[in-house]
N, C-alpha and C. Protein backbone atom coordinates (compact mmCIF):
# COMPACT_ATOMS: atom_id res chain seq x y z
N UNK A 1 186.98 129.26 96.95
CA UNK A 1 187.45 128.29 95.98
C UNK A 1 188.98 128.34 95.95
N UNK A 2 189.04 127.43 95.72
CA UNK A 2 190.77 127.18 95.63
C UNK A 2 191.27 126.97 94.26
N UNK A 3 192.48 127.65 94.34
CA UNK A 3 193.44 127.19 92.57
C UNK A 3 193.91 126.08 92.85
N UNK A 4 193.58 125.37 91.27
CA UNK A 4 194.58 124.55 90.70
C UNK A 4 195.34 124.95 89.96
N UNK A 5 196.84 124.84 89.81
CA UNK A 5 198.07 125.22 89.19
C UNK A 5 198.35 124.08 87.98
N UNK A 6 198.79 124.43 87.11
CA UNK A 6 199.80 123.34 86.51
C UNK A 6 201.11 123.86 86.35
N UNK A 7 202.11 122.17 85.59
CA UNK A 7 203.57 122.78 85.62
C UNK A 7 204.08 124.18 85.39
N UNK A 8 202.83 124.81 84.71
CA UNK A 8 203.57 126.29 84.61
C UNK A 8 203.12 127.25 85.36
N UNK A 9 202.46 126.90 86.29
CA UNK A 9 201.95 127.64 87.46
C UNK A 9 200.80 128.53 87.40
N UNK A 10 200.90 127.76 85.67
CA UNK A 10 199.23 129.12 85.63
C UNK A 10 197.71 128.25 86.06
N UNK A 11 196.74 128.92 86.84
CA UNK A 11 196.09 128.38 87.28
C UNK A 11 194.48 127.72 85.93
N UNK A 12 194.39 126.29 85.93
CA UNK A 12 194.14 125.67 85.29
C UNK A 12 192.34 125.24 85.72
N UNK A 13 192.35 125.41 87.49
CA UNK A 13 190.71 124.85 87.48
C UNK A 13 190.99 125.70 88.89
N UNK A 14 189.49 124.88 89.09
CA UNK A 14 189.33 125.23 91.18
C UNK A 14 188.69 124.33 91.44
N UNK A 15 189.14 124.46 92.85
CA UNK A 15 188.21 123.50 93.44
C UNK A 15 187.81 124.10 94.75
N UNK A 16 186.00 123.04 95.05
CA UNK A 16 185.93 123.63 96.16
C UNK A 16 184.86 122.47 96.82
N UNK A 17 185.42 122.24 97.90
CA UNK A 17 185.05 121.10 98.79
C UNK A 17 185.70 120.09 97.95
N UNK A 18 184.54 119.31 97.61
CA UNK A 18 185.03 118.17 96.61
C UNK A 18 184.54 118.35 95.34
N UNK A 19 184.23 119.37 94.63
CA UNK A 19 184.28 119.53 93.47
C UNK A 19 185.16 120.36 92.64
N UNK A 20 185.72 119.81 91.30
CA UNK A 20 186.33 120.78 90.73
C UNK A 20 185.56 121.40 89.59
N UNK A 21 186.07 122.80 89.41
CA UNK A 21 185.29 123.34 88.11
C UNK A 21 186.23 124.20 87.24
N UNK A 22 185.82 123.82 86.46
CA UNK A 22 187.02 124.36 84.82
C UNK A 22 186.91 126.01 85.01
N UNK A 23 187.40 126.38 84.31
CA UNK A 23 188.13 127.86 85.17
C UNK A 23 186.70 129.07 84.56
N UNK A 24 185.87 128.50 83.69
CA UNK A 24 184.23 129.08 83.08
C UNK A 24 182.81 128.89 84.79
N UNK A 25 183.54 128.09 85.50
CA UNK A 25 182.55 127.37 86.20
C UNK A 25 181.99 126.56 86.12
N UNK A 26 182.02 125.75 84.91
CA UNK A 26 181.36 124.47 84.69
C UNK A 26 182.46 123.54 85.81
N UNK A 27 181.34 122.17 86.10
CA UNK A 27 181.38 121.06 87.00
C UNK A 27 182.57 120.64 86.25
N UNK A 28 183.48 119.72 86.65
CA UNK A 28 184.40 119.61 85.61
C UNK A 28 184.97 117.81 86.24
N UNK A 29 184.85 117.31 87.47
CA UNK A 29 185.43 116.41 88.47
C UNK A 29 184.74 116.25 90.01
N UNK A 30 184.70 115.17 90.64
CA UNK A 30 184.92 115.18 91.76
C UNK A 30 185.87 114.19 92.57
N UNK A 31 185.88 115.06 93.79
CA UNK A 31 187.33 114.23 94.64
C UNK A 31 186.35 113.09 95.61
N UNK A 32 186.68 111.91 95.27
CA UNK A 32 185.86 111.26 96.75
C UNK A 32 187.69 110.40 97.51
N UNK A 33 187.81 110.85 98.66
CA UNK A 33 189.47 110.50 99.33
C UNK A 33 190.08 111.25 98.56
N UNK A 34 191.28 110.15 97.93
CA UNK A 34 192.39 110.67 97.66
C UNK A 34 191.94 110.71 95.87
N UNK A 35 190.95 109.93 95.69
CA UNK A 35 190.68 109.33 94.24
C UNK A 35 189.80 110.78 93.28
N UNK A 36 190.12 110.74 91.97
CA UNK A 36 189.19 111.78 91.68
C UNK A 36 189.01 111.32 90.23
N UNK A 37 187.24 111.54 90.14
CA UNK A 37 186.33 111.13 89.49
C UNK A 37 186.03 112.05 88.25
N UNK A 38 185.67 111.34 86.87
CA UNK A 38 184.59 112.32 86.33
C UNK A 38 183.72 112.44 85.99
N UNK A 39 182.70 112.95 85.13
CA UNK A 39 181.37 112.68 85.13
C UNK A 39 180.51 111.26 85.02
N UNK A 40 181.46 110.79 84.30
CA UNK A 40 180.82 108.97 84.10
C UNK A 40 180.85 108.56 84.83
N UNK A 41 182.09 108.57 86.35
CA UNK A 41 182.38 107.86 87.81
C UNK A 41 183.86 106.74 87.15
N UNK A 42 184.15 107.76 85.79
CA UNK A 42 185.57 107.10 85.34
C UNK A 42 186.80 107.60 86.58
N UNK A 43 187.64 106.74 86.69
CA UNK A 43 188.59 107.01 87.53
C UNK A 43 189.95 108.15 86.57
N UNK A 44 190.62 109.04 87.18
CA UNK A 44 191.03 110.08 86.50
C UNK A 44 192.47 110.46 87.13
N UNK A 45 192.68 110.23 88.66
CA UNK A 45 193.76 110.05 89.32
C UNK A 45 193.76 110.19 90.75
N UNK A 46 195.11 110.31 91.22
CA UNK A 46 194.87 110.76 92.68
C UNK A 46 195.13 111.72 93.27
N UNK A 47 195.18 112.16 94.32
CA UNK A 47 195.44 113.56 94.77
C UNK A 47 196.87 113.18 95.88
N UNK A 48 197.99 113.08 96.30
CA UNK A 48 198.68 112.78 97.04
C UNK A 48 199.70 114.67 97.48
N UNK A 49 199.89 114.45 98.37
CA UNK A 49 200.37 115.62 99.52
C UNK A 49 200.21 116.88 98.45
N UNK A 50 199.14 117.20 97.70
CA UNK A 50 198.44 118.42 97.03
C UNK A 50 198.95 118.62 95.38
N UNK A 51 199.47 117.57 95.42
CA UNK A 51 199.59 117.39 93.34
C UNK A 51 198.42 116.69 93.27
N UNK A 52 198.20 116.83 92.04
CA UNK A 52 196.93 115.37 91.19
C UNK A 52 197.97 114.65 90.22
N UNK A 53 197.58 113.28 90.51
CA UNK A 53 198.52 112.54 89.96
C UNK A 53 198.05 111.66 88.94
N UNK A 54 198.34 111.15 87.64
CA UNK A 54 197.76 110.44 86.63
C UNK A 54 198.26 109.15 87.05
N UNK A 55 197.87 108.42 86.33
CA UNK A 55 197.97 106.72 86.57
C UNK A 55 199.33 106.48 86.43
N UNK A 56 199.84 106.88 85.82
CA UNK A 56 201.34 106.58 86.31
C UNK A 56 202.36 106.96 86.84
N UNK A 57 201.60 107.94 87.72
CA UNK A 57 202.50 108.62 88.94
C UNK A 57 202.94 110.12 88.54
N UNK A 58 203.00 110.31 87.18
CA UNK A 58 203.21 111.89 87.68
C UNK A 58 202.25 113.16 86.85
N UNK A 59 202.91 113.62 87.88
CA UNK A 59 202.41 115.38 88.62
C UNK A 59 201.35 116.00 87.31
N UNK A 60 200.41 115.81 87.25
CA UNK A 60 199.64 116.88 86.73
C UNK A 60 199.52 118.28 87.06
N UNK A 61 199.17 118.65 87.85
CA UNK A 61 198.84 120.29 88.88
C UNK A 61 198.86 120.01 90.08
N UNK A 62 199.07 121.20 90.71
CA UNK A 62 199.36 120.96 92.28
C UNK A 62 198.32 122.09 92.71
N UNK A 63 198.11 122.22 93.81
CA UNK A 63 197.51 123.26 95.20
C UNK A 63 198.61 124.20 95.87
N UNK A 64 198.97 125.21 96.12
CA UNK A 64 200.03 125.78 97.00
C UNK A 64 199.97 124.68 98.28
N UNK A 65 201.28 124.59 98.17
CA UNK A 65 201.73 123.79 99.37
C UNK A 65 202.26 122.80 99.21
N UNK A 66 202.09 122.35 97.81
CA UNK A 66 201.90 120.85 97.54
C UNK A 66 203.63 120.49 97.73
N UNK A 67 204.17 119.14 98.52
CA UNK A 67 205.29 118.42 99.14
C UNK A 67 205.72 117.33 97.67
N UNK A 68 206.62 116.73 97.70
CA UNK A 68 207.03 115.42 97.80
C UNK A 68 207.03 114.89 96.05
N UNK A 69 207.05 116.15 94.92
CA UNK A 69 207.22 115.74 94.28
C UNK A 69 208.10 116.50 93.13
N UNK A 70 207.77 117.36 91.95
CA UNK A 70 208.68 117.95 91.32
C UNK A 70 209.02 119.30 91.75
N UNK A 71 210.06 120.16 91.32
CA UNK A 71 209.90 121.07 91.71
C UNK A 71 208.79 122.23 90.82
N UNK A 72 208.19 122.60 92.17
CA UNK A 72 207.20 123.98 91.75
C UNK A 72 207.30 125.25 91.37
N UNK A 73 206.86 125.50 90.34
CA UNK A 73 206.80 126.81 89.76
C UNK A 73 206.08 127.70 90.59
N UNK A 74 206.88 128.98 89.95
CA UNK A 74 205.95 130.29 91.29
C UNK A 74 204.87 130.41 90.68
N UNK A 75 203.78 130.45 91.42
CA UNK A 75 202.15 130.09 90.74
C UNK A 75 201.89 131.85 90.36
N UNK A 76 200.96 131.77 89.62
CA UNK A 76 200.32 133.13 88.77
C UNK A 76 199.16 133.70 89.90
N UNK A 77 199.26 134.93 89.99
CA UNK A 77 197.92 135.31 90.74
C UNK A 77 196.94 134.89 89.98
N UNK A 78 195.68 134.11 91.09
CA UNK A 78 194.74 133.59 90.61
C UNK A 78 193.90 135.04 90.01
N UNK A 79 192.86 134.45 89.06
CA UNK A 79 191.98 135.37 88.77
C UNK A 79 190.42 135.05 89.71
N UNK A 80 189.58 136.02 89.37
CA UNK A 80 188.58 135.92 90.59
C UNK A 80 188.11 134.53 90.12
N UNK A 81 187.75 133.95 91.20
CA UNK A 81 186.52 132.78 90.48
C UNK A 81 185.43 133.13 90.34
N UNK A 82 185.43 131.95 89.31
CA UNK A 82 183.65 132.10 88.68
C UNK A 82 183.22 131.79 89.49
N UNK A 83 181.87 132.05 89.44
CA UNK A 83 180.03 131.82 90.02
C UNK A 83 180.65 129.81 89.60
N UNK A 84 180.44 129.14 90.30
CA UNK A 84 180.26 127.26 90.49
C UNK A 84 178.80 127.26 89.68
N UNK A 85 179.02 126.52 88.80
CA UNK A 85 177.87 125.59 88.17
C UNK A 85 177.22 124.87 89.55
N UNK A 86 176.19 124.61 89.37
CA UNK A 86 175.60 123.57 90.34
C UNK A 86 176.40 121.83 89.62
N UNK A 87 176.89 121.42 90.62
CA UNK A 87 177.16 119.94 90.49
C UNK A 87 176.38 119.02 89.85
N UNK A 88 176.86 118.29 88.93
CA UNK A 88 176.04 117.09 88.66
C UNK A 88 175.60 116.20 89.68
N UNK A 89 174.60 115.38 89.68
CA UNK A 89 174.41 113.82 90.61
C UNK A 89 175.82 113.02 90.29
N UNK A 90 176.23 112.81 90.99
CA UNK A 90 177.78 111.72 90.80
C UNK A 90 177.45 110.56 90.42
N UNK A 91 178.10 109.70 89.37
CA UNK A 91 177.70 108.76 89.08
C UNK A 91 178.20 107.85 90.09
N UNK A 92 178.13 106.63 89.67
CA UNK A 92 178.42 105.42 90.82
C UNK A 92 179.60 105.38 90.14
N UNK A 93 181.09 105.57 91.12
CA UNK A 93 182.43 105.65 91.09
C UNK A 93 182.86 104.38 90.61
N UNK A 94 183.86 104.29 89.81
CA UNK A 94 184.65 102.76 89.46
C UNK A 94 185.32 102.50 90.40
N UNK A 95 185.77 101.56 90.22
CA UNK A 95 187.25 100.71 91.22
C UNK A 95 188.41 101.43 90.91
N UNK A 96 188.99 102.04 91.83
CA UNK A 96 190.14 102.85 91.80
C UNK A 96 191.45 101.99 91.42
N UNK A 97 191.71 101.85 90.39
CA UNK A 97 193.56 100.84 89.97
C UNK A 97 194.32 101.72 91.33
N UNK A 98 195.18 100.68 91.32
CA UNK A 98 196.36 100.37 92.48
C UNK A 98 197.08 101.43 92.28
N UNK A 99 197.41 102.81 92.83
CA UNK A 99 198.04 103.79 92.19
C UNK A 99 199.48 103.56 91.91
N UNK A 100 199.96 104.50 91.14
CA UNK A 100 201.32 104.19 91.16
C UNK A 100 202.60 104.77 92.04
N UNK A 101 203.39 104.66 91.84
CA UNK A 101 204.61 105.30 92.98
C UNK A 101 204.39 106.58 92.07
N UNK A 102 204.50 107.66 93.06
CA UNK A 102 204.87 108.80 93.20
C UNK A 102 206.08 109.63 92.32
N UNK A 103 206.02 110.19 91.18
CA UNK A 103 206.88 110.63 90.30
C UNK A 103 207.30 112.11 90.90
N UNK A 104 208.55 112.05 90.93
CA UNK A 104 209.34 113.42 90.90
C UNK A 104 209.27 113.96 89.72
N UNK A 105 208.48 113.58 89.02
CA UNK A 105 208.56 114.85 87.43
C UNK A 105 207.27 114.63 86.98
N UNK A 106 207.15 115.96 86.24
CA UNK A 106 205.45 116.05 85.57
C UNK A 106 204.92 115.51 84.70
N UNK A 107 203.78 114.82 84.50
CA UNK A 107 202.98 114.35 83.70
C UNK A 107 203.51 114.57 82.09
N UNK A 108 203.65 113.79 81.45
CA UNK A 108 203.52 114.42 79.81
C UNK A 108 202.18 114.85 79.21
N UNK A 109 201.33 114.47 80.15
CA UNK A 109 199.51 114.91 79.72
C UNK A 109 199.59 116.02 80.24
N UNK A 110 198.68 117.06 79.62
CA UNK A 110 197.90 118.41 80.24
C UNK A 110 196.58 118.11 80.88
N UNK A 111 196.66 119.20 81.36
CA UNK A 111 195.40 119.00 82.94
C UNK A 111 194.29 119.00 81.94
N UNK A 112 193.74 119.55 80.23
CA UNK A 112 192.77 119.37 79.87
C UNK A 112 192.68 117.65 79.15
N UNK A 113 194.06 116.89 79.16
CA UNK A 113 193.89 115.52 78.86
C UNK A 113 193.23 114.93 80.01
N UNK A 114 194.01 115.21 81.63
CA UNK A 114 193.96 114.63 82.62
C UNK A 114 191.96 114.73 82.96
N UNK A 115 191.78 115.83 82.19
CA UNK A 115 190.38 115.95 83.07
C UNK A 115 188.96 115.54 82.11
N UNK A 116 189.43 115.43 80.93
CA UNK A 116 188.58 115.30 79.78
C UNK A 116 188.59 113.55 79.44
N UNK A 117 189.21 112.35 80.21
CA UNK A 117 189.23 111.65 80.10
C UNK A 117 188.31 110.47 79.82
């Protein structure tokens, strides 16, 4: 499983393949492309060069590595991950809105606004 970070580098979820799960192990999102979903098949944001991005372009949490947008905080050693919930059935995904340009600065939402949507 992989960390998700936010602006303060402390790690906020995981993900793994295309699912994310809240840092308990519960199902929490899924990624289908660049687009990422949540339990309803509400649209939630995008994923661009390893930030997640809200509808209006900026930076929620990033992945180590992540390029091309604010500057990154030194991330926190992850803690072990949880045991993954088994996934929900995905609902039937909405129409993804036209994303927006790409923000050099972070979200004013927190990753539990961004994901609880």
């Amino acid at each position: 499983m992989n960390p998700i970070y936010n602006s303060n580098g402390q790690v906020v979820a995981w993900q793994n393949d295309q699912n994310i799960f809240h840092l308990n192990g519960n199902h929490a999102a899924v990624i289908n492309g660049d687009n990422i979903y949540g339990h309803r098949g509400q649209h939630l944001g995008v994923i661009t060069k390893s930030y997640f991005r809200d509808h209006s372009g900026g930076a929620i949490a990033f992945f180590t590595g992540a390029t091309g947008g604010p500057i990154l905080p030194i991330p926190s050693i992850p803690p072990i991950p949880p045991i993954p919930a088994i996934p929900p059935i995905p609902s039937i995904a909405s129409i993804p809105p036209v994303p927006a340009i790409p923000s050099l600065g972070w979200s004013t939402s927190s990753w539990e606004q961004f994901i609880n949507v």
